[in-house]
N, C-alpha and C. Protein backbone atom coordinates (compact mmCIF):
# COMPACT_ATOMS: atom_id res chain seq x y z
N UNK A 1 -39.72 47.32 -0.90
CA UNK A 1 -39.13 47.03 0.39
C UNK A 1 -37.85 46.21 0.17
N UNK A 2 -36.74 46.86 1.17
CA UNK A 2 -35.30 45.64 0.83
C UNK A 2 -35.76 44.44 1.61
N UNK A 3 -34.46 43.54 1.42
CA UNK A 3 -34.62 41.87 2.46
C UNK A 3 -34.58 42.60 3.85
N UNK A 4 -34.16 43.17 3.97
CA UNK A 4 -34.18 43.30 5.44
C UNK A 4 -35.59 43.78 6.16
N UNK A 5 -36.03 44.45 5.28
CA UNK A 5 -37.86 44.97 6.33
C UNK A 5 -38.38 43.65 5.49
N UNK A 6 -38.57 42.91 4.29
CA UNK A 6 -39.14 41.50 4.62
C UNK A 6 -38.99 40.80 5.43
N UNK A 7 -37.40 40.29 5.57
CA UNK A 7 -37.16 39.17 6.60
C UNK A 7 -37.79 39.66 8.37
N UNK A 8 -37.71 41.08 8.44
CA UNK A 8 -38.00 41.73 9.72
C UNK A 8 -39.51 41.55 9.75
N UNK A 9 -40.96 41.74 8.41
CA UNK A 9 -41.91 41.30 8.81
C UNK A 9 -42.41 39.71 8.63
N UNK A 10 -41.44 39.09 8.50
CA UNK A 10 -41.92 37.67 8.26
C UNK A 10 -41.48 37.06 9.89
N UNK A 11 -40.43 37.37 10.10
CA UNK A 11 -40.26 37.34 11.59
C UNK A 11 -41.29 37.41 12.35
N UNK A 12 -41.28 38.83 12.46
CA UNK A 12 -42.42 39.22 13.08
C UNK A 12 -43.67 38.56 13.23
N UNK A 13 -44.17 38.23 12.11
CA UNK A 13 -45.21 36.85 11.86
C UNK A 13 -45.04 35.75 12.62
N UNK A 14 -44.13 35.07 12.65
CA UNK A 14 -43.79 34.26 13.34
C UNK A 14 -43.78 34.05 15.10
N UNK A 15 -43.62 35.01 15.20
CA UNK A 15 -43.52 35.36 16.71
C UNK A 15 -44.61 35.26 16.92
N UNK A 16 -45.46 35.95 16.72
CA UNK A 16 -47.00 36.24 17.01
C UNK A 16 -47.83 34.98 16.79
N UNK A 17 -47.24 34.31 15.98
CA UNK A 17 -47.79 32.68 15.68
C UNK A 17 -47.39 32.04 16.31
N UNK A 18 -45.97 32.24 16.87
CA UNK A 18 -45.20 31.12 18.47
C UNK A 18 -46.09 31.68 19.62
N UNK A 19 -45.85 33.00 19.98
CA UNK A 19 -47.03 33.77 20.92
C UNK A 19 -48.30 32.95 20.94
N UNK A 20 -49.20 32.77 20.39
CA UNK A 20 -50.65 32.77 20.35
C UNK A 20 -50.41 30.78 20.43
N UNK A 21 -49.70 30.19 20.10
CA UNK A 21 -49.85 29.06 20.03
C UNK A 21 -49.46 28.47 21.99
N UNK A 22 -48.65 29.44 22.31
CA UNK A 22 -47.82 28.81 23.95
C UNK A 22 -48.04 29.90 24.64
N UNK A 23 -48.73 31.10 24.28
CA UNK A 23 -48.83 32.45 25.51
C UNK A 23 -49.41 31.37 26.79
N UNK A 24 -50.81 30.39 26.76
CA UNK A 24 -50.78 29.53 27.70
C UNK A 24 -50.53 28.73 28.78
N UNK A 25 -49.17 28.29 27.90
CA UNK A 25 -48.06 27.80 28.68
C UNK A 25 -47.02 28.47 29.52
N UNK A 26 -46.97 27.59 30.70
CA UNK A 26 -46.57 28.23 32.05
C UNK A 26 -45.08 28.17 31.59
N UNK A 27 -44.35 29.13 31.77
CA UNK A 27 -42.95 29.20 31.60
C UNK A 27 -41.98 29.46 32.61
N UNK A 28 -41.63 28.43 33.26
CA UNK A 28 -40.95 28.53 34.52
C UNK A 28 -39.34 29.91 34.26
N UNK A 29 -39.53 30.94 35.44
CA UNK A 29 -38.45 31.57 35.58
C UNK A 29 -37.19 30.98 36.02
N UNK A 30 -36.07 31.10 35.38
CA UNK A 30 -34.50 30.44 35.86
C UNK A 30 -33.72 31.27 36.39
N UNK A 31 -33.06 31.37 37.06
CA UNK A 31 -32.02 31.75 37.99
C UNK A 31 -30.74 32.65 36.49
N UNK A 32 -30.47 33.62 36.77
CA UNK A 32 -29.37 33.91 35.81
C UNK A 32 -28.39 34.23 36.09
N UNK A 33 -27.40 33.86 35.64
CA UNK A 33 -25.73 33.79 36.18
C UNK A 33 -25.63 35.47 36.70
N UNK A 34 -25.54 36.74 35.74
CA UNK A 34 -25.12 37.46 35.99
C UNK A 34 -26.21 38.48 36.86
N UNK A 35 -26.96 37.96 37.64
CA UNK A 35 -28.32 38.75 38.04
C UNK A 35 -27.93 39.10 39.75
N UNK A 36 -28.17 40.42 40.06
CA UNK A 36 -28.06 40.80 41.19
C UNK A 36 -28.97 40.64 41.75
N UNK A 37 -30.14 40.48 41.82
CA UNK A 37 -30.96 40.08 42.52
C UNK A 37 -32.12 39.41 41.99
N UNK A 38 -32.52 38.23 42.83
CA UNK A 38 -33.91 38.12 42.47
C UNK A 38 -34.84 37.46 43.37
N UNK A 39 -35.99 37.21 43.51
CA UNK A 39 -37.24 37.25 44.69
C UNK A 39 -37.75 35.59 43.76
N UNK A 40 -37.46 35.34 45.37
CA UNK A 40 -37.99 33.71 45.40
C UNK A 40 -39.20 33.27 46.23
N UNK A 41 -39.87 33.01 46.45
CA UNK A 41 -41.07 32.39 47.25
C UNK A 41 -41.42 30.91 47.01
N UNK A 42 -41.14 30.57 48.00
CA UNK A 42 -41.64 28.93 47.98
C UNK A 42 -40.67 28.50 47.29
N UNK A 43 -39.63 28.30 46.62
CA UNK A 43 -39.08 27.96 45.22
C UNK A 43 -39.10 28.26 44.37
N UNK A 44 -40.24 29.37 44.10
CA UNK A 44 -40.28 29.57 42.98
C UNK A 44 -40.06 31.04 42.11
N UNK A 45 -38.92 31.30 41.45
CA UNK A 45 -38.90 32.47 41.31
C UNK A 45 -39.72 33.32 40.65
N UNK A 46 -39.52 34.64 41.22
CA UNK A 46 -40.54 35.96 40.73
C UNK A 46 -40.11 36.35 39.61
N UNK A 47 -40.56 36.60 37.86
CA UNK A 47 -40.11 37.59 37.29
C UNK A 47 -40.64 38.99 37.70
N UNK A 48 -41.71 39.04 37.80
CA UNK A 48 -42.64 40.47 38.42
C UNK A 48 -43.72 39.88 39.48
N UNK A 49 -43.79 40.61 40.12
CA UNK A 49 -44.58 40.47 41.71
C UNK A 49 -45.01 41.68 41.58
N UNK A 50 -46.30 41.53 42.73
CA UNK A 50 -47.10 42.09 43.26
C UNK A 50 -46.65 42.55 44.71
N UNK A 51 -46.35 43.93 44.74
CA UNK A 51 -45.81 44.36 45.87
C UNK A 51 -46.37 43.98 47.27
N UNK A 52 -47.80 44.13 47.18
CA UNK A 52 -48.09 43.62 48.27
C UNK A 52 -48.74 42.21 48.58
N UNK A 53 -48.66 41.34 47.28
CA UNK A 53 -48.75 39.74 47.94
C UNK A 53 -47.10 39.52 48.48
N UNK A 54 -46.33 40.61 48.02
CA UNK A 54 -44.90 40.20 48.66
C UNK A 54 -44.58 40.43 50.47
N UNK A 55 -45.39 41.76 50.61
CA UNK A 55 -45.34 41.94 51.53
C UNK A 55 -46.14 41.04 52.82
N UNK A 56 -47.06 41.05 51.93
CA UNK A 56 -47.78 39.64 52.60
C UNK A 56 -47.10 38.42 52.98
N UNK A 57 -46.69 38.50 52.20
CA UNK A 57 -45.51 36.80 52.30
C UNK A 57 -44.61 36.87 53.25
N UNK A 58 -44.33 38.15 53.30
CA UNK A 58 -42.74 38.40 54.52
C UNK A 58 -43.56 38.81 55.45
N UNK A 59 -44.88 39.39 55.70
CA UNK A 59 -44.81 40.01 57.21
C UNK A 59 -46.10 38.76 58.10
N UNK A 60 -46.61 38.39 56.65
CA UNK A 60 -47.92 37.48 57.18
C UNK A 60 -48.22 36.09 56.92
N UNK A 61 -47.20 35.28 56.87
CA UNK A 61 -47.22 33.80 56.14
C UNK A 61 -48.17 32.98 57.18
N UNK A 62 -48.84 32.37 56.16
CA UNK A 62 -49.61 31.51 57.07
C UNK A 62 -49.49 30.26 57.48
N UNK A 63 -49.72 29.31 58.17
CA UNK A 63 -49.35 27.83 58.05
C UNK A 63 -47.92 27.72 58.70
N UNK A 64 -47.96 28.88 59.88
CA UNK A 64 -46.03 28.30 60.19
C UNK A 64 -46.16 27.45 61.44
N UNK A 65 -44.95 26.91 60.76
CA UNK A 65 -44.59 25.74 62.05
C UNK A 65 -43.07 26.25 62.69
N UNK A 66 -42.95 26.51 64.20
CA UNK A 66 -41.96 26.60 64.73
C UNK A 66 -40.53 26.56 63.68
N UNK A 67 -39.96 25.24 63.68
CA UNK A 67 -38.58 24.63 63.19
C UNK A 67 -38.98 25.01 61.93
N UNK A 68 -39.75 24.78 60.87
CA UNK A 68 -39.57 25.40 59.74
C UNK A 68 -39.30 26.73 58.96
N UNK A 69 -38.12 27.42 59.33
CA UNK A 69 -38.13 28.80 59.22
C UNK A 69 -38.36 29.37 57.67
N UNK A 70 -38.64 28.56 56.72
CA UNK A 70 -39.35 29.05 55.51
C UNK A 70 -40.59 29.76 55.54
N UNK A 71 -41.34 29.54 56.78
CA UNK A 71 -42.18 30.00 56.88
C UNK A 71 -42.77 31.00 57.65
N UNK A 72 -41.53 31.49 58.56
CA UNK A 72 -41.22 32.32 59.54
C UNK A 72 -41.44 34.28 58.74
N UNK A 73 -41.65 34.84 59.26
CA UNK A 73 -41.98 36.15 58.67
C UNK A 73 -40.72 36.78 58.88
N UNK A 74 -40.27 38.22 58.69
CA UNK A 74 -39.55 38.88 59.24
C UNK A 74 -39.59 39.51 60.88
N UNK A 75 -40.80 39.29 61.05
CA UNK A 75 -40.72 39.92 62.69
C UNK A 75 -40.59 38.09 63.64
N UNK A 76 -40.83 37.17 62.74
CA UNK A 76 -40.54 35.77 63.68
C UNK A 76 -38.97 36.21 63.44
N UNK A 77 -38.37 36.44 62.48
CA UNK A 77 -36.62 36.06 62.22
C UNK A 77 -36.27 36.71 63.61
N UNK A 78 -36.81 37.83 63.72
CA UNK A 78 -36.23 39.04 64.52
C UNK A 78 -36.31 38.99 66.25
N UNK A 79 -37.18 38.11 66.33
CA UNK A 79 -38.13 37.68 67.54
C UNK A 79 -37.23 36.78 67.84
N UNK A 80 -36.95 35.81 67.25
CA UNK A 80 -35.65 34.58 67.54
C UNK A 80 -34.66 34.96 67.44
N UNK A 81 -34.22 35.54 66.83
CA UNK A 81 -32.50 36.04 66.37
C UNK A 81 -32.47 36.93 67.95
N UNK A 82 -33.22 38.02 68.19
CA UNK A 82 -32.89 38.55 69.79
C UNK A 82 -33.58 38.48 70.67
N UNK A 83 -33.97 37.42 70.67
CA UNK A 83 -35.03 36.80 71.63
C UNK A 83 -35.43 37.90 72.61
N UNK A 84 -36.50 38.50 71.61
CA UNK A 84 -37.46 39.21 71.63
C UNK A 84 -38.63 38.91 72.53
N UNK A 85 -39.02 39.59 73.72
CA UNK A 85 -40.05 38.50 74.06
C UNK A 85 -41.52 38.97 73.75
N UNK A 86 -42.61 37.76 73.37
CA UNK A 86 -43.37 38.32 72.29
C UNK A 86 -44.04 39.60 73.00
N UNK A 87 -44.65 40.11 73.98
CA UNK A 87 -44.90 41.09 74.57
C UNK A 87 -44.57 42.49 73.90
N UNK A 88 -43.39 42.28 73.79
CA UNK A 88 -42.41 43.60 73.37
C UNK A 88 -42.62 43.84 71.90
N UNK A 89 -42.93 42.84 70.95
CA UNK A 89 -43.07 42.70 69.54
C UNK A 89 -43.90 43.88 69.18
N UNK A 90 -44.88 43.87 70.41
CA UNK A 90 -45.91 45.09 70.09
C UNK A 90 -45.63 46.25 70.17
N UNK A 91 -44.28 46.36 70.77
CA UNK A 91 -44.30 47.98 70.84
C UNK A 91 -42.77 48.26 70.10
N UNK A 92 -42.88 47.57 68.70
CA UNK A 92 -42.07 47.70 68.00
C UNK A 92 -42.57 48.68 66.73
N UNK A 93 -42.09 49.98 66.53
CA UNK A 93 -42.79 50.26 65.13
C UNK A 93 -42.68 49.96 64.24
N UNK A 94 -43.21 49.05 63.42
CA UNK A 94 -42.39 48.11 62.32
C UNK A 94 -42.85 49.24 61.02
N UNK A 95 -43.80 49.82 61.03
CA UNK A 95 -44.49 50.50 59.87
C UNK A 95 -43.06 51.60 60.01
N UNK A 96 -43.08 52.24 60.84
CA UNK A 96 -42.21 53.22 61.13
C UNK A 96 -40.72 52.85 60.89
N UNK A 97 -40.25 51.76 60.80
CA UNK A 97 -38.71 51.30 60.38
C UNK A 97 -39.02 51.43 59.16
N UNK A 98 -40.27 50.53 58.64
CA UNK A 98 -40.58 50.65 57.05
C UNK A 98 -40.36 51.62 56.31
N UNK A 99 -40.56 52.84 56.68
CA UNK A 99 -40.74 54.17 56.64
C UNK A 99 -39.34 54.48 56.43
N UNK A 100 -38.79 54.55 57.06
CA UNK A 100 -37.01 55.30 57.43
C UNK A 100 -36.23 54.61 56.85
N UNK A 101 -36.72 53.32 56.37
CA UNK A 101 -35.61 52.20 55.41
C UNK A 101 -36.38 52.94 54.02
N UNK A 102 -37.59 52.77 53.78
CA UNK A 102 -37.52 53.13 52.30
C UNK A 102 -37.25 54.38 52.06
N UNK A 103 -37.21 55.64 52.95
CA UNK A 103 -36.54 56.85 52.49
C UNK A 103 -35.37 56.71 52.84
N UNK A 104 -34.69 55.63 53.31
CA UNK A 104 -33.16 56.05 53.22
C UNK A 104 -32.56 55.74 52.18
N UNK A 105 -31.52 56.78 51.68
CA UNK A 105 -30.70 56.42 50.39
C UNK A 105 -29.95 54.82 50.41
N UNK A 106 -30.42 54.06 48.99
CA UNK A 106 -30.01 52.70 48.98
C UNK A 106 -28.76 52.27 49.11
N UNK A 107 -27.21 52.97 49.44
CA UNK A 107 -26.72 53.04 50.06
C UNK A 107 -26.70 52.66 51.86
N UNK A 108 -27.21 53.33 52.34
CA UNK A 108 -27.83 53.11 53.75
C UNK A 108 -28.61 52.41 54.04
N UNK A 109 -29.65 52.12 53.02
CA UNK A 109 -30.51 50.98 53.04
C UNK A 109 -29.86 49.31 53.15
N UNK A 110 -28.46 49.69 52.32
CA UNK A 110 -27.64 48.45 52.26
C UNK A 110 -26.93 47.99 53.81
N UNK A 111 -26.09 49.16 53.71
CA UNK A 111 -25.55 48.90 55.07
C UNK A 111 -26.38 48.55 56.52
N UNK A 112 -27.60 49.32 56.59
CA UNK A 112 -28.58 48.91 57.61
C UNK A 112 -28.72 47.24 57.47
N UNK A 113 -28.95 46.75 56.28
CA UNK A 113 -29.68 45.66 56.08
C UNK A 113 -28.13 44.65 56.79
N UNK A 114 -27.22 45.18 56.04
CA UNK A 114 -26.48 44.14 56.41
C UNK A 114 -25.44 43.94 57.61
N UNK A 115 -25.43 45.29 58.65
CA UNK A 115 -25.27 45.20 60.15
C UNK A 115 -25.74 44.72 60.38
N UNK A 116 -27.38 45.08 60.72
CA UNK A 116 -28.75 44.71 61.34
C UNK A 116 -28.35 42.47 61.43
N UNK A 117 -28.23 42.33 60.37
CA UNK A 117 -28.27 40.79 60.31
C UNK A 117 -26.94 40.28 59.91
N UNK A 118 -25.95 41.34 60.63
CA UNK A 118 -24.16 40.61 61.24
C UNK A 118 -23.89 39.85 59.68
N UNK A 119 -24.33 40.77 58.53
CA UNK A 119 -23.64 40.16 57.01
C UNK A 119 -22.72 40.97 57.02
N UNK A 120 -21.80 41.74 57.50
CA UNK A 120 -20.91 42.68 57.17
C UNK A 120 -19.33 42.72 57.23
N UNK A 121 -18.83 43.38 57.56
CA UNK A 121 -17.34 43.34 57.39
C UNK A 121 -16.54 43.52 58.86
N UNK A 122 -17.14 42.58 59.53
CA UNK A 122 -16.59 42.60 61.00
C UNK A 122 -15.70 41.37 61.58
N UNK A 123 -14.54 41.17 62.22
CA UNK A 123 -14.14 39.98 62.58
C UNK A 123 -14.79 38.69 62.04
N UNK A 124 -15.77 38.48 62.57
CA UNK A 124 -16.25 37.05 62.41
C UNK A 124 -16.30 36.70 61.01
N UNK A 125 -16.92 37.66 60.45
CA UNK A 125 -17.69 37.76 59.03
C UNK A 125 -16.31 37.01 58.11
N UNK A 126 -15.14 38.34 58.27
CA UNK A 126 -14.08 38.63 57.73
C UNK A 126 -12.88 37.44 58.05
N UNK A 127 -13.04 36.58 59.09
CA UNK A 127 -12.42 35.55 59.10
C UNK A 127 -13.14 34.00 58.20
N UNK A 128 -14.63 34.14 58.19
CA UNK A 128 -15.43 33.59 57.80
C UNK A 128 -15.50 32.97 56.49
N UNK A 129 -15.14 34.08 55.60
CA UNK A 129 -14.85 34.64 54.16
C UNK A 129 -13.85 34.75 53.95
N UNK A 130 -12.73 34.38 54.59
CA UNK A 130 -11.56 33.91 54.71
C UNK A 130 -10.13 35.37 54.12
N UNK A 131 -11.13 36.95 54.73
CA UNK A 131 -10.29 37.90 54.27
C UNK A 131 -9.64 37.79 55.37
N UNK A 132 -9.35 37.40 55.93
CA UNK A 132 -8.23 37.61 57.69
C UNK A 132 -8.37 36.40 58.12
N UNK A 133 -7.26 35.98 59.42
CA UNK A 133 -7.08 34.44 59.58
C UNK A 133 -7.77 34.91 61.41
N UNK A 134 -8.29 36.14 61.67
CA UNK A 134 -8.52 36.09 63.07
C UNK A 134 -10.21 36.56 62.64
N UNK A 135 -10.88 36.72 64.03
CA UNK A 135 -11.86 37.20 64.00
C UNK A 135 -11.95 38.22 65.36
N UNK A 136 -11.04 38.66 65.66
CA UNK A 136 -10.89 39.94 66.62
C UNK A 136 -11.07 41.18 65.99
N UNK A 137 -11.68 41.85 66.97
CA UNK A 137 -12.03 43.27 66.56
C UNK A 137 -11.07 44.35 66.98
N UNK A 138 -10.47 44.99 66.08
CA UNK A 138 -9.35 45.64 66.25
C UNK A 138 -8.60 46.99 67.00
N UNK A 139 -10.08 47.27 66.90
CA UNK A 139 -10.16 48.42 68.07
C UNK A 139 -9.85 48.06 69.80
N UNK A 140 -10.37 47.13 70.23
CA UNK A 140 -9.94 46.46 71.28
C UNK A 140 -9.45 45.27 70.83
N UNK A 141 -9.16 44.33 70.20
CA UNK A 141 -7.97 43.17 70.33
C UNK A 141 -9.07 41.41 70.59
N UNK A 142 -10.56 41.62 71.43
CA UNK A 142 -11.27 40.70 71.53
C UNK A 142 -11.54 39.88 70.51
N UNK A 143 -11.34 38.73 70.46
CA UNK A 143 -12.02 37.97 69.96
C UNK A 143 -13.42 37.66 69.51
N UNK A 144 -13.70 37.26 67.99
CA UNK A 144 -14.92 36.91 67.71
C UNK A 144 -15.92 37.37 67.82
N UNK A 145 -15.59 39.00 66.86
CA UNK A 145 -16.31 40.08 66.97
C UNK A 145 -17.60 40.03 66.05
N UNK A 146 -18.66 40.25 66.52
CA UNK A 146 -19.39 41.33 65.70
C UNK A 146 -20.22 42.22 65.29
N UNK A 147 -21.28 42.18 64.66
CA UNK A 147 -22.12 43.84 64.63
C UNK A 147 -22.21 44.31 65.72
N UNK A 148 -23.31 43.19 66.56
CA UNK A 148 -23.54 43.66 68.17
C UNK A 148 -22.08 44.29 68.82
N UNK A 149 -21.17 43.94 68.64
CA UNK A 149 -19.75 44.15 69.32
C UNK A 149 -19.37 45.57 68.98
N UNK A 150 -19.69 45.88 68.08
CA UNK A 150 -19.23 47.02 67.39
C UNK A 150 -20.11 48.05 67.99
N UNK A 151 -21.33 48.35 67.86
CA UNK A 151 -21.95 48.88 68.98
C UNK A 151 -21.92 49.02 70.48
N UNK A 152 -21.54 47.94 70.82
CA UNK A 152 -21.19 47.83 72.42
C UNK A 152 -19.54 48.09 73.13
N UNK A 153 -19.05 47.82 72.07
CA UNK A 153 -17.68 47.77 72.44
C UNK A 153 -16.92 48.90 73.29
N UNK A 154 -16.10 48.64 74.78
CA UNK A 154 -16.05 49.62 75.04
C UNK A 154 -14.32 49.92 75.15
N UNK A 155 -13.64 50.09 73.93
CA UNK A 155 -12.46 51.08 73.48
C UNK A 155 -12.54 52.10 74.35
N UNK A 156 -11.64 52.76 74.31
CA UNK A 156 -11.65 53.95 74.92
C UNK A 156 -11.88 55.23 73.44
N UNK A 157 -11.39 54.26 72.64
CA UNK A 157 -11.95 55.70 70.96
C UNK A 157 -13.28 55.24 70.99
N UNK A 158 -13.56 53.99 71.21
CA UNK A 158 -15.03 53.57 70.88
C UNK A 158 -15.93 54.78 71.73
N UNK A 159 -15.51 54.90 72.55
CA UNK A 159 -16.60 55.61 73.91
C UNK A 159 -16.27 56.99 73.72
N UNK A 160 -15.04 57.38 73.26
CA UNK A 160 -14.92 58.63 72.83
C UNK A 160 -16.05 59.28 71.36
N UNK A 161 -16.19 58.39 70.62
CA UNK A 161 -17.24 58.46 69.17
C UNK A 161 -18.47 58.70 69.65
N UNK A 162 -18.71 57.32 70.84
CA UNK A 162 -20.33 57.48 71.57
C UNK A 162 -20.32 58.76 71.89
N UNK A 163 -19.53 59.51 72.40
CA UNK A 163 -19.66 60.67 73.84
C UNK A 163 -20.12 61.75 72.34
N UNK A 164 -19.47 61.19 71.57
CA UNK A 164 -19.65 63.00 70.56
C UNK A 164 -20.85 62.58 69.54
N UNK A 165 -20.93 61.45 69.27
CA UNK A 165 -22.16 61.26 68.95
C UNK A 165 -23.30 61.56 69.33
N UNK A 166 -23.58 61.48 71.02
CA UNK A 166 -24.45 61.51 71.67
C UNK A 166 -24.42 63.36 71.94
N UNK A 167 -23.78 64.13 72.04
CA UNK A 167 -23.38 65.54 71.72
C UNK A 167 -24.25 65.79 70.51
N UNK A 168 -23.43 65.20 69.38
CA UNK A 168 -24.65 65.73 68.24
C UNK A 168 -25.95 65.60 67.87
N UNK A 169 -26.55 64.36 68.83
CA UNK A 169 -27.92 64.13 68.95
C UNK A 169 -28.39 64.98 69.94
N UNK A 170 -27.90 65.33 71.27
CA UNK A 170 -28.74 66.21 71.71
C UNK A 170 -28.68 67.45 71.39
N UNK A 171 -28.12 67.90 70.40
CA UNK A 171 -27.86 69.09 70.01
C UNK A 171 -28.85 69.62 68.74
N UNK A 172 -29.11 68.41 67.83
CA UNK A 172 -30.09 68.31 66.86
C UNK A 172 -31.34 68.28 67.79
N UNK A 173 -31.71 67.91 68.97
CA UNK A 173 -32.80 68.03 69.33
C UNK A 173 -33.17 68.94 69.79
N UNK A 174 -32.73 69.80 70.29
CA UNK A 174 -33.07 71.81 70.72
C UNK A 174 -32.97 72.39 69.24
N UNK A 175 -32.61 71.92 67.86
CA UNK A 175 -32.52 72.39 66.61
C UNK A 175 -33.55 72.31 66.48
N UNK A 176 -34.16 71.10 66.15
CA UNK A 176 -35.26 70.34 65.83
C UNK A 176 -36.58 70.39 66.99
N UNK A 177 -36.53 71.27 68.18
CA UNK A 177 -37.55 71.12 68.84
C UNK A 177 -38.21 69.85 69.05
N UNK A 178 -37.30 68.42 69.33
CA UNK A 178 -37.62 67.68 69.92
C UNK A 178 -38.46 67.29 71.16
N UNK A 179 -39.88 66.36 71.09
CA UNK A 179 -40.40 66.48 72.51
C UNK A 179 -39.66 66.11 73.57
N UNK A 180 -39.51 66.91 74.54
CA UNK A 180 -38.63 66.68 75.90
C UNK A 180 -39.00 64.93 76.41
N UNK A 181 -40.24 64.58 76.17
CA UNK A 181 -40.34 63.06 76.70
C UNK A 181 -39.53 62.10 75.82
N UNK A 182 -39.62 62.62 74.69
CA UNK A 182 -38.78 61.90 73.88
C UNK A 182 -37.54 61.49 74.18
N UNK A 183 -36.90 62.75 73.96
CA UNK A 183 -35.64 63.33 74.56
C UNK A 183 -34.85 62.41 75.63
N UNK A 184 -35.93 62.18 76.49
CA UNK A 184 -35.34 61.93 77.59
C UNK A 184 -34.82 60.48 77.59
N UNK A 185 -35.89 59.70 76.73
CA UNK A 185 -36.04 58.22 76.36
C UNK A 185 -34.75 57.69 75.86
N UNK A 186 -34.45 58.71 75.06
CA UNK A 186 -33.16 58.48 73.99
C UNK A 186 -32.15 58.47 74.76
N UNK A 187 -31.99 59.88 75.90
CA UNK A 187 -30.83 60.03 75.95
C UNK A 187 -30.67 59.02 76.99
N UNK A 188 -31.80 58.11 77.57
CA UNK A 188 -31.22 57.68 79.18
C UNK A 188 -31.16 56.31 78.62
């Protein structure tokens, strides 16, 4: 054998002797400079999780107190953020968003996530982050625009997009043999 497959099994030895002496020992996960993402709970970061104690954590935390929003779920964020009233919570399909976010391409998954919760590239945001010195929305000229604004806004191109938008949805629905009760829900 050359030095190199010695030094490679004496190594090796070694490891397995650091291993077996500290596998024991709890080894706190650190934060890493160049890391796109990572999953925190309580403080404490995740190297690998359990999908559904995660889900647990976001949809079912226990022990919450009002003002402490650490402990708030995703349907409390959502409930406060549009003051939701709890009544209505119930006839939210949350399984069913679940559904249409994880088959949507992560692309879309992105952008949903970050309209949905006004992280995006709209007036406010964009004055915020200091890419523009206004926060008007440019299509109409208003001030202190955002996600919600962008949806509602009524431009005259804005309402022109709705009108043909709403064209191609009811048009996919005689494609698609949409139920007429449905139908109707949407379009009114």
């Amino acid at each position: 054998m050359d030095i190199w497959t010695l030094l490679n099994i004496e190594m090796d030895t070694h490891t397995g002797e650091y291993y077996q002496l500290h596998k024991a020992k709890e080894c706190p996960n650190i934060a890493m400079a160049n890391e796109s993402l990572s999953v925190w709970i309580d403080d404490e970061k995740l190297s690998c999780f359990d999908k559904q104690m995660l889900y647990d954590k976001v949809f079912a935390r226990t022990g919450k107190e009002r003002k402490d929003k650490s402990t708030w779920t995703c349907q409390d964020f959502w409930k406060e953020r549009e003051n939701i009233p709890e009544e209505a919570m119930d006839y939210i399909h949350w399984e069913a968003l679940k559904k249409a976010l994880t088959n949507s391409p992560q692309g879309t998954q992105r952008w949903m996530l970050k309209h949905s919760t006004g992280q995006c590239g709209v007036g406010r945001m964009l004055q915020r982050r200091n890419y523009q010195e206004h926060s008007m929305w440019l299509r109409c000229g208003e001030q202190d625009k955002t996600t919600k604004h962008v949806i509602q806004c009524q431009a005259v191109d804005t309402q022109q997009r709705w009108i043909t938008g709403i064209k191609a949805i009811r048009q996919w629905f005689i494609t698609t043999s949409t139920n007429p009760d449905l139908q109707h829900v949407i379009n009114n």
